[in-house]
C-alpha atoms as a PDB file:
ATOM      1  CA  UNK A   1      25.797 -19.686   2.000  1.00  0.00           C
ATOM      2  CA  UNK A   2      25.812 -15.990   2.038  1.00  0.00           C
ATOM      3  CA  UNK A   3      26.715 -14.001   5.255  1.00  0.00           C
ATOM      4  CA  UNK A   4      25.037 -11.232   6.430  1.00  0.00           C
ATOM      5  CA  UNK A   5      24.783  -9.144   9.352  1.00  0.00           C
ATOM      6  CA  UNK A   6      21.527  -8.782  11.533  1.00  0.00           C
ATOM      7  CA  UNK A   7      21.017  -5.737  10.514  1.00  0.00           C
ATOM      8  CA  UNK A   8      21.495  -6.377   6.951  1.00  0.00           C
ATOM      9  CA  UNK A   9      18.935  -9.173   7.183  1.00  0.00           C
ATOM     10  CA  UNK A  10      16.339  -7.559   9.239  1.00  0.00           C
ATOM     11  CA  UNK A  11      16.459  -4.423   6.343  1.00  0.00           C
ATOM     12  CA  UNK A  12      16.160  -7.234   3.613  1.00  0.00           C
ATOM     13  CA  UNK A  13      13.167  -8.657   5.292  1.00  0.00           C
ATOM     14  CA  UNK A  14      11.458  -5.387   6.251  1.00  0.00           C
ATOM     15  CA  UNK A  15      11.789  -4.628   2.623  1.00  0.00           C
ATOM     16  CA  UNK A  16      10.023  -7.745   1.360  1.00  0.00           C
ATOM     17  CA  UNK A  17       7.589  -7.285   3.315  1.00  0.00           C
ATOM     18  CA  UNK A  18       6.504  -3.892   2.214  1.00  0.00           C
ATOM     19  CA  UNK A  19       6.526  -5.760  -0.981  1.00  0.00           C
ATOM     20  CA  UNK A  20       4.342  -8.105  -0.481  1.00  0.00           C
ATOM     21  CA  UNK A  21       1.988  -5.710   1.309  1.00  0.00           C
ATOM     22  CA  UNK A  22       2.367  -3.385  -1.660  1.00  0.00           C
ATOM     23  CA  UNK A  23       1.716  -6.446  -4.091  1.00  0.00           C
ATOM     24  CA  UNK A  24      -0.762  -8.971  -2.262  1.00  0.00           C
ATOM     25  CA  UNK A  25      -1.587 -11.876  -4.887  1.00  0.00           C
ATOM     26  CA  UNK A  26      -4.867 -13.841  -3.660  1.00  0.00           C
ATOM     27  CA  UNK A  27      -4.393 -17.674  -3.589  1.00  0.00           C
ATOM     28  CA  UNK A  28      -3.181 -19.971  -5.642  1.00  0.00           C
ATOM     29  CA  UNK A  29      -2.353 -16.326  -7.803  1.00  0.00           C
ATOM     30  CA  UNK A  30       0.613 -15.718  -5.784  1.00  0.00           C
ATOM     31  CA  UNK A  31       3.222 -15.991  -8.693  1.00  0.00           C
ATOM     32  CA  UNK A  32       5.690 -13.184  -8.147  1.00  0.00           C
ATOM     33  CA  UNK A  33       5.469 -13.824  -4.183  1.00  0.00           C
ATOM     34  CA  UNK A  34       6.864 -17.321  -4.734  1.00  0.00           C
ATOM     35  CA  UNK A  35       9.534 -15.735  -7.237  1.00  0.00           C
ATOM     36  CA  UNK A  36      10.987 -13.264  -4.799  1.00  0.00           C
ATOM     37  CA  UNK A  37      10.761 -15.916  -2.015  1.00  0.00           C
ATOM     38  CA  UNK A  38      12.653 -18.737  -4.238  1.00  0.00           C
ATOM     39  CA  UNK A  39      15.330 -16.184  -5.469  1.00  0.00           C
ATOM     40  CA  UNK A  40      15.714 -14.698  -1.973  1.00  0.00           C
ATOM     41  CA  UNK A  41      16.724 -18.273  -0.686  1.00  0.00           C
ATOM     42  CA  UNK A  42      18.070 -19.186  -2.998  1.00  0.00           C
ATOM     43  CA  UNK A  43      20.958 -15.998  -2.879  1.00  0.00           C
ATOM     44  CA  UNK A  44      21.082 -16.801   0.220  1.00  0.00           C
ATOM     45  CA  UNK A  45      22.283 -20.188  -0.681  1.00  0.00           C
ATOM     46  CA  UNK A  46      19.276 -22.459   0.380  1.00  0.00           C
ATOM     47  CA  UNK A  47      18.418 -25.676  -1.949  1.00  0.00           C
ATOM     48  CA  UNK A  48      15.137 -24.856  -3.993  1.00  0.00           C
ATOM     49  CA  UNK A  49      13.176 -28.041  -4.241  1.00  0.00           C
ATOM     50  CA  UNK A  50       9.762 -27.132  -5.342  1.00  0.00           C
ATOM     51  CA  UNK A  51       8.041 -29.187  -7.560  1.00  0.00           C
ATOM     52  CA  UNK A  52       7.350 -27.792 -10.852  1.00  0.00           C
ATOM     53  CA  UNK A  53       4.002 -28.463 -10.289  1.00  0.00           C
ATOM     54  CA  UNK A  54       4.066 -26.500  -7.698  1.00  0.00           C
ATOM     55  CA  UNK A  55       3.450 -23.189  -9.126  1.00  0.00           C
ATOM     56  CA  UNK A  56       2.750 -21.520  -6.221  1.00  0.00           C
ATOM     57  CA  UNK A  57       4.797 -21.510  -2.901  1.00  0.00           C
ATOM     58  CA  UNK A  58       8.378 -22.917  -2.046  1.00  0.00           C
ATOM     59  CA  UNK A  59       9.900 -25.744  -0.505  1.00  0.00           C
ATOM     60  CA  UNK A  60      13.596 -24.998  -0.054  1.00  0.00           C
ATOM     61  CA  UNK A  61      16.020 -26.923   2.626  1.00  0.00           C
ATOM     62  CA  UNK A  62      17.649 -24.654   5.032  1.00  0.00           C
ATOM     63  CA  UNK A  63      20.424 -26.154   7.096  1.00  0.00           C
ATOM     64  CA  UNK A  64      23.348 -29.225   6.687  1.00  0.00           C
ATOM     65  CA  UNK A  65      23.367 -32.210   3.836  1.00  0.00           C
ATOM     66  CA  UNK A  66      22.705 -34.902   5.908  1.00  0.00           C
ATOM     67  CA  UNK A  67      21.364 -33.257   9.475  1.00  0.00           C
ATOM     68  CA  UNK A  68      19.749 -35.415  11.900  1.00  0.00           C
ATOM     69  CA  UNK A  69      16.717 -33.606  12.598  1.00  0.00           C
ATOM     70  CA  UNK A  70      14.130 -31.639  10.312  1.00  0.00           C
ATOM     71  CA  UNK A  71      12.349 -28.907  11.129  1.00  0.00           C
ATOM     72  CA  UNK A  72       8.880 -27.624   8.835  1.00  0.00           C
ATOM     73  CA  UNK A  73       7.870 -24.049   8.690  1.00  0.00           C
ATOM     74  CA  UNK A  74       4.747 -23.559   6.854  1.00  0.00           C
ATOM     75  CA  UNK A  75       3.497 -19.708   6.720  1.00  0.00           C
ATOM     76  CA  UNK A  76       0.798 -18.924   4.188  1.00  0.00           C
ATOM     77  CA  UNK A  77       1.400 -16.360   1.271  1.00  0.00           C
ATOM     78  CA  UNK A  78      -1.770 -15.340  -0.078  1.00  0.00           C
ATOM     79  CA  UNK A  79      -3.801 -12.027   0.321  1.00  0.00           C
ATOM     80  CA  UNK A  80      -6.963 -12.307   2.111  1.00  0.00           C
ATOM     81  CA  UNK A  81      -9.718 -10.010  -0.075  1.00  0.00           C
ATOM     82  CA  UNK A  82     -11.842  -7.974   2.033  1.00  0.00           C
ATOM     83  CA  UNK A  83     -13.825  -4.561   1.994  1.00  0.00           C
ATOM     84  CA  UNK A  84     -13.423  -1.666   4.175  1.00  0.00           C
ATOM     85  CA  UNK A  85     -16.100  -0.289   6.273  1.00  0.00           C
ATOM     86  CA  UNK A  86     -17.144   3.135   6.410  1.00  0.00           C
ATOM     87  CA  UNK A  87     -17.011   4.634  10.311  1.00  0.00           C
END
Protein backbone atom coordinates (compact mmCIF):
# COMPACT_ATOMS: atom_id res chain seq x y z
CA UNK A 1 0.00 0.00 0.00
CA UNK A 2 1.27 3.37 -0.83
CA UNK A 3 1.95 6.02 1.93
CA UNK A 4 1.08 9.35 1.76
CA UNK A 5 0.82 12.28 3.84
CA UNK A 6 -2.56 14.15 4.61
CA UNK A 7 -1.72 16.71 2.79
CA UNK A 8 -0.59 14.82 -0.13
CA UNK A 9 -3.92 13.00 -0.15
CA UNK A 10 -6.24 15.80 0.44
CA UNK A 11 -4.32 17.66 -2.89
CA UNK A 12 -4.86 14.28 -4.81
CA UNK A 13 -8.48 14.29 -3.98
CA UNK A 14 -9.15 18.01 -4.47
CA UNK A 15 -7.67 17.41 -7.83
CA UNK A 16 -10.01 14.60 -8.85
CA UNK A 17 -12.55 16.28 -8.03
CA UNK A 18 -12.09 19.27 -10.21
CA UNK A 19 -11.89 16.51 -12.66
CA UNK A 20 -14.80 15.09 -12.41
CA UNK A 21 -16.56 18.45 -12.16
CA UNK A 22 -14.67 19.49 -15.27
CA UNK A 23 -15.68 16.06 -16.98
CA UNK A 24 -19.25 14.99 -15.58
CA UNK A 25 -20.33 11.69 -17.57
CA UNK A 26 -24.28 11.13 -17.12
CA UNK A 27 -25.18 7.55 -15.99
CA UNK A 28 -24.35 4.47 -16.89
CA UNK A 29 -21.80 6.86 -19.43
CA UNK A 30 -19.42 7.34 -16.71
CA UNK A 31 -16.42 5.47 -18.39
CA UNK A 32 -13.36 7.59 -17.70
CA UNK A 33 -14.79 8.38 -14.03
CA UNK A 34 -14.59 4.66 -13.22
CA UNK A 35 -10.99 4.61 -14.94
CA UNK A 36 -9.45 7.30 -12.81
CA UNK A 37 -11.28 5.87 -9.74
CA UNK A 38 -9.97 2.09 -10.43
CA UNK A 39 -6.36 3.33 -11.23
CA UNK A 40 -6.39 5.75 -8.27
CA UNK A 41 -7.03 2.67 -5.91
CA UNK A 42 -5.54 0.73 -7.33
CA UNK A 43 -1.87 2.95 -6.97
CA UNK A 44 -2.82 3.22 -3.93
CA UNK A 45 -2.66 -0.47 -3.53
CA UNK A 46 -6.43 -1.42 -3.07
CA UNK A 47 -7.72 -4.91 -4.72
CA UNK A 48 -9.88 -4.02 -7.91
CA UNK A 49 -12.68 -6.50 -8.06
CA UNK A 50 -15.17 -5.19 -10.45
CA UNK A 51 -16.87 -7.36 -12.58
CA UNK A 52 -16.18 -7.01 -16.14
CA UNK A 53 -19.58 -6.59 -16.62
CA UNK A 54 -19.51 -3.96 -14.71
CA UNK A 55 -18.57 -1.27 -17.00
CA UNK A 56 -19.37 1.39 -15.00
CA UNK A 57 -18.36 1.98 -11.28
CA UNK A 58 -15.82 0.09 -8.93
CA UNK A 59 -15.81 -2.35 -6.34
CA UNK A 60 -12.33 -2.45 -4.83
CA UNK A 61 -11.48 -3.92 -1.10
CA UNK A 62 -9.84 -1.47 1.11
CA UNK A 63 -8.37 -2.84 4.30
CA UNK A 64 -6.68 -6.50 5.66
CA UNK A 65 -6.96 -10.17 3.78
CA UNK A 66 -9.00 -11.76 6.07
CA UNK A 67 -10.56 -8.75 8.46
CA UNK A 68 -13.38 -9.50 10.61
CA UNK A 69 -15.68 -6.86 9.77
CA UNK A 70 -16.76 -5.18 6.34
CA UNK A 71 -17.65 -1.98 5.82
CA UNK A 72 -19.76 -0.71 2.23
CA UNK A 73 -19.41 2.75 0.91
CA UNK A 74 -21.60 3.37 -1.96
CA UNK A 75 -21.37 7.14 -3.42
CA UNK A 76 -22.90 7.69 -6.84
CA UNK A 77 -20.73 8.90 -9.88
CA UNK A 78 -22.91 10.18 -12.45
CA UNK A 79 -23.71 13.83 -13.57
CA UNK A 80 -27.12 14.96 -12.97
CA UNK A 81 -28.27 17.02 -16.45
CA UNK A 82 -30.03 20.10 -15.75
CA UNK A 83 -30.64 23.69 -17.28
CA UNK A 84 -29.84 26.95 -15.84
CA UNK A 85 -32.33 29.57 -15.19
CA UNK A 86 -32.13 32.99 -16.23
CA UNK A 87 -32.49 35.61 -13.00
Amino acid sequence: MKLTTATETMTDLSDIRHYFHQHPELSSQEYQTTALIKAYLADLGYTIITPKALQTGVIAEIGPEGASHTVALRADIDAHRFKNKQI
